[in-house]
N, C-alpha and C. Protein backbone atom coordinates (compact mmCIF):
# COMPACT_ATOMS: atom_id res chain seq x y z
N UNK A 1 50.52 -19.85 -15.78
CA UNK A 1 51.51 -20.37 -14.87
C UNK A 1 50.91 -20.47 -13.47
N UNK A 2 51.06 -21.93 -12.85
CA UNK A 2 50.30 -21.95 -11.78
C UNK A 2 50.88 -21.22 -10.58
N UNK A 3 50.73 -20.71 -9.65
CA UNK A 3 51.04 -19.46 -8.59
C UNK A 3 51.25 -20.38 -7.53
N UNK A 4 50.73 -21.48 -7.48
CA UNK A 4 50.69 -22.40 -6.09
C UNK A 4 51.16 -23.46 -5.65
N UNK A 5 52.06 -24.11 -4.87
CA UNK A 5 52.94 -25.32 -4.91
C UNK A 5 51.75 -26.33 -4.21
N UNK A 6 51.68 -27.41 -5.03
CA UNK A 6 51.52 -28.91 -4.82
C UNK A 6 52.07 -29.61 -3.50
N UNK A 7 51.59 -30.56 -3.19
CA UNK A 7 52.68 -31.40 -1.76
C UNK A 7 53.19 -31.90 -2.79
N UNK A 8 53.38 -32.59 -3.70
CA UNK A 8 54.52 -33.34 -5.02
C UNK A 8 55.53 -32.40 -4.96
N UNK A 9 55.41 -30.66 -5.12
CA UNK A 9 56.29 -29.94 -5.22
C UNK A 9 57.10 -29.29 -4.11
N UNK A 10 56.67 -29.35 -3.02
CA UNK A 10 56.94 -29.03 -1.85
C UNK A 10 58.07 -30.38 -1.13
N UNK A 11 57.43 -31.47 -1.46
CA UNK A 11 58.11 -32.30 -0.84
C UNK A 11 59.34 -32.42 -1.54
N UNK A 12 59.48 -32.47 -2.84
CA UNK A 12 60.61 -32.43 -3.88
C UNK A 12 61.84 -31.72 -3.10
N UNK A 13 61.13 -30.21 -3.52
CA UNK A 13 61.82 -28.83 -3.17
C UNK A 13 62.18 -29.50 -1.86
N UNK A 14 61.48 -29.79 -0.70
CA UNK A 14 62.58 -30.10 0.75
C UNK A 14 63.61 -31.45 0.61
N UNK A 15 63.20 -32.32 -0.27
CA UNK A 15 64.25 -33.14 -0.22
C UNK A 15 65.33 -32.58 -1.43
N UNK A 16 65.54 -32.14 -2.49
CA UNK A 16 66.63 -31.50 -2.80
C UNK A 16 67.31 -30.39 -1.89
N UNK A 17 66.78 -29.68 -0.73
CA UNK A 17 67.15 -28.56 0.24
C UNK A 17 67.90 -29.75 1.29
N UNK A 18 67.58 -31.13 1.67
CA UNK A 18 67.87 -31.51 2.71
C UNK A 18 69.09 -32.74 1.82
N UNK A 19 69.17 -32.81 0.89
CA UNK A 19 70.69 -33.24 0.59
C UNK A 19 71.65 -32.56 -0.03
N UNK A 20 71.62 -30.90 -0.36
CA UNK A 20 72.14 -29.88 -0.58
C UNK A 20 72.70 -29.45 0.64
N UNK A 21 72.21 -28.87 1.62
CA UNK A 21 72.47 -28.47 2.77
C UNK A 21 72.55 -29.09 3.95
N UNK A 22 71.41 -30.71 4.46
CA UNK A 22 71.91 -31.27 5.15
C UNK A 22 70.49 -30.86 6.39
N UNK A 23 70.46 -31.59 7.26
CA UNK A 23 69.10 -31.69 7.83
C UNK A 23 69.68 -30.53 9.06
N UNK A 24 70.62 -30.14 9.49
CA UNK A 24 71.07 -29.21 10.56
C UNK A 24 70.86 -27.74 9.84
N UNK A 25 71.55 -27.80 8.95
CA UNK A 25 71.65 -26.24 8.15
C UNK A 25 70.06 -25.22 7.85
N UNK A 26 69.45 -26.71 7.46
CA UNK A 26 67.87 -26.41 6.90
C UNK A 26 67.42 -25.04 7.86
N UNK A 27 67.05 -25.35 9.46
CA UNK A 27 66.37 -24.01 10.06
C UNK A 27 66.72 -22.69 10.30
N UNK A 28 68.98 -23.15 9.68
CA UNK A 28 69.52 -21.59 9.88
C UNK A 28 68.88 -21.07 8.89
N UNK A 29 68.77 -21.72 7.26
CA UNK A 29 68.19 -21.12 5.79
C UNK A 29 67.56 -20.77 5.75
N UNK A 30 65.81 -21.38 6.46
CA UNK A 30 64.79 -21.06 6.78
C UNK A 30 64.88 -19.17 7.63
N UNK A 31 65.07 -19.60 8.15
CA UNK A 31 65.13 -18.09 9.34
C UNK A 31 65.75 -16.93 8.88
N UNK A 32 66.96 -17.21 7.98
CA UNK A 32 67.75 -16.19 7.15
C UNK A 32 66.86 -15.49 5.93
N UNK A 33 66.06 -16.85 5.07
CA UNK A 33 65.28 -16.37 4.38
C UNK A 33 64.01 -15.36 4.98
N UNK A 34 63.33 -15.94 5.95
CA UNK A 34 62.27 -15.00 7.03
C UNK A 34 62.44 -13.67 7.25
N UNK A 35 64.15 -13.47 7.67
CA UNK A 35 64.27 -12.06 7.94
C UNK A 35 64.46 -11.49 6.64
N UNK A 36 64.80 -11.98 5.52
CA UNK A 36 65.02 -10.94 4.25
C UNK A 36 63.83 -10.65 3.60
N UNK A 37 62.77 -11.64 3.89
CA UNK A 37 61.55 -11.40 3.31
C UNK A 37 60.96 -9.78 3.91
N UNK A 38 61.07 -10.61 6.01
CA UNK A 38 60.94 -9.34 7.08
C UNK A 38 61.29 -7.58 6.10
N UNK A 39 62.66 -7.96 6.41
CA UNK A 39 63.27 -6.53 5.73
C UNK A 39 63.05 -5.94 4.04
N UNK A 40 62.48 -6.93 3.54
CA UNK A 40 62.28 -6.33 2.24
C UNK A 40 60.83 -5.82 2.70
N UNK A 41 60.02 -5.97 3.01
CA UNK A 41 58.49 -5.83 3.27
C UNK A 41 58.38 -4.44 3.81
N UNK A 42 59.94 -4.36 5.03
CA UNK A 42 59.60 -2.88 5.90
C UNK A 42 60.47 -2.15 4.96
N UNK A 43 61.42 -2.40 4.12
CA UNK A 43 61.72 -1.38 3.32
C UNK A 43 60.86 -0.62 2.24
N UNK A 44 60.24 -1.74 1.83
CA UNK A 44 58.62 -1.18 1.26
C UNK A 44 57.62 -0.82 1.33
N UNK A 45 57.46 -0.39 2.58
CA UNK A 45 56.20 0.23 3.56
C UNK A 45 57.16 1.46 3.72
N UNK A 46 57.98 1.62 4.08
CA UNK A 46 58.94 2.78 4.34
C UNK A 46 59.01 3.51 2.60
N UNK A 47 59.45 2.86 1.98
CA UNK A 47 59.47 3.53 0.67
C UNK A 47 58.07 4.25 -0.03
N UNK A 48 56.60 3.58 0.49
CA UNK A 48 55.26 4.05 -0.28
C UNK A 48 55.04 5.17 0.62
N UNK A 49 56.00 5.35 1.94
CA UNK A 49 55.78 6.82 2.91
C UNK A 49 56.16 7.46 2.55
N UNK A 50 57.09 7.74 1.54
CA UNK A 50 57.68 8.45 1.29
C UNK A 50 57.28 9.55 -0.20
């Protein structure tokens, strides 16, 4: 299973994101996703301290 997105697949993936949600919504999703990545990462550095 390939691990790595294509521009074929990337571009797809943003145009199904940008008539789902709409070209305004896109950078709140973006940023929401950022911080959960953020907080899963420091919950897991916090958890191997332990």
């Amino acid at each position: 299973m390939p691990s790595r997105f294509g521009a074929l697949e990337i571009a797809i993936i943003a145009l199904i994101l940008i008539l789902l949600f709409g070209g305004k919504k896109i950078p709140e999703l973006i940023k929401g996703v950022g911080k959960g990545i953020r907080e899963y990462r420091k919950a897991s550095k916090e958890e191997k301290k332990e």
